[in-house]
Protein backbone atom coordinates (compact mmCIF):
# COMPACT_ATOMS: atom_id res chain seq x y z
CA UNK A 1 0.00 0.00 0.00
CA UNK A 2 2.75 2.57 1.05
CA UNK A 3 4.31 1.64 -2.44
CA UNK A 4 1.50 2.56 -4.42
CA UNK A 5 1.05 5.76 -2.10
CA UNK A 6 4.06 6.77 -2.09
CA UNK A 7 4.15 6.45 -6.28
CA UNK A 8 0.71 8.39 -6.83
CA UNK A 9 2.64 11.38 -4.29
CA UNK A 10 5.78 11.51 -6.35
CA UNK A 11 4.01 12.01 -9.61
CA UNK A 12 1.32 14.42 -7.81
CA UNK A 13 -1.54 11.97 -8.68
CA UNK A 14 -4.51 12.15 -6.40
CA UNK A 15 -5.18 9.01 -5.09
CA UNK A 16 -6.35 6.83 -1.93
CA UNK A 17 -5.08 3.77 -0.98
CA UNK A 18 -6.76 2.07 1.92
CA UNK A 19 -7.42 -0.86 3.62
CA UNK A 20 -5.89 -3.62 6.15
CA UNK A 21 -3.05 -6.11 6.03
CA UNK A 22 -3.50 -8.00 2.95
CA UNK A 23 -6.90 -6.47 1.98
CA UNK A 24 -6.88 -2.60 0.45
CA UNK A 25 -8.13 -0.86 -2.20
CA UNK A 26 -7.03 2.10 -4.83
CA UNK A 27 -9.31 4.82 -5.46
CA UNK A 28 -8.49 7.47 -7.76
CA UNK A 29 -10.11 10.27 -5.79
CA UNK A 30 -10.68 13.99 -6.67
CA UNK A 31 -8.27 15.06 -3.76
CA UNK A 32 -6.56 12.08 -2.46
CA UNK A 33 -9.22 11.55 0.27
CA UNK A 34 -10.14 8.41 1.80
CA UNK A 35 -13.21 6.96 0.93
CA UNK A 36 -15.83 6.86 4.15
CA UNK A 37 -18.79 5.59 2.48
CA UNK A 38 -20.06 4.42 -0.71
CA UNK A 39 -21.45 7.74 -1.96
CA UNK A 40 -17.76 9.05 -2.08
CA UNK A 41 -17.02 6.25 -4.58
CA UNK A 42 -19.48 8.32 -7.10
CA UNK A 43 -16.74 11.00 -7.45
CA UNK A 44 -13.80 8.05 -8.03
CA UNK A 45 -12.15 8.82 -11.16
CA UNK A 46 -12.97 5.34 -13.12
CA UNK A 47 -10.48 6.09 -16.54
CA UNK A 48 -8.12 6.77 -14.04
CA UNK A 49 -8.14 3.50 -12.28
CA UNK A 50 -8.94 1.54 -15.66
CA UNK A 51 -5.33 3.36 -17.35
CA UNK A 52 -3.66 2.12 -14.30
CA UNK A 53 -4.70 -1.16 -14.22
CA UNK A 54 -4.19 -1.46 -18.10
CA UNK A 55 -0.48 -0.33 -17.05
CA UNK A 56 0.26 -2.63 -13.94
CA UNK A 57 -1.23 -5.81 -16.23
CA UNK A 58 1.50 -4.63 -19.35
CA UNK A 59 3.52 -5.47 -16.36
CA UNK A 60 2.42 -8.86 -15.06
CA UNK A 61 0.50 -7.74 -12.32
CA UNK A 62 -3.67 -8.47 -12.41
CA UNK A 63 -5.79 -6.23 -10.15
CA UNK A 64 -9.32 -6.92 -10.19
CA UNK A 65 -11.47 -4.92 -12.65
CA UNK A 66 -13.41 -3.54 -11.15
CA UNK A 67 -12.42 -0.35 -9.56
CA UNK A 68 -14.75 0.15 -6.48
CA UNK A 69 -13.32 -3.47 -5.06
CA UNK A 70 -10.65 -4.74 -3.03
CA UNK A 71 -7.37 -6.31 -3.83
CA UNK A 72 -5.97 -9.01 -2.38
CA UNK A 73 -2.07 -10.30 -1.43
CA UNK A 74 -1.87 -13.65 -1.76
CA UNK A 75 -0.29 -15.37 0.77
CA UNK A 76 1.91 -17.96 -1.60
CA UNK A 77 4.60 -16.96 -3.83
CA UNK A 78 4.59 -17.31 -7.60
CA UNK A 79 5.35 -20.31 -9.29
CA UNK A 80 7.37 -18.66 -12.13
């Protein structure tokens, strides 16, 4: 999570990342502000998360595809 964070600061993109442990989420937000409830998903900037996703998966890594949900760390390393 602090990777991601820390990324979206550097280039000045506005973006929340939240969540617990292995469970968090990415939300491209209007101001970088966590989300509290679902109504402040409605302002989430969708292309946003869809261009980054496109990105990280050029790269071997699969979010899930739909931007409002969660993302996972799995708990067992790759088999590659």
């Amino acid at each position: 999570m602090e990777t991601v964070r820390r990324a979206a600061h550097d280039r000045g993109v506005p973006c929340a990342v939240q969540g617990v442990g292995a469970m968090f989420q990415v939300v491209f937000t209007p101001d970088g502000s966590p989300t509290r409830q679902y109504r402040d998903l409605l302002t989430a900037d969708g292309g946003r998360y869809d261009a980054f996703r496109h990105e990280l998966l050029k790269r071997g890594v699969h979010t899930n595809a739909y931007a409002m949900a969660c993302w996972f760390v799995p708990a067992v390393p790759s088999l590659r």
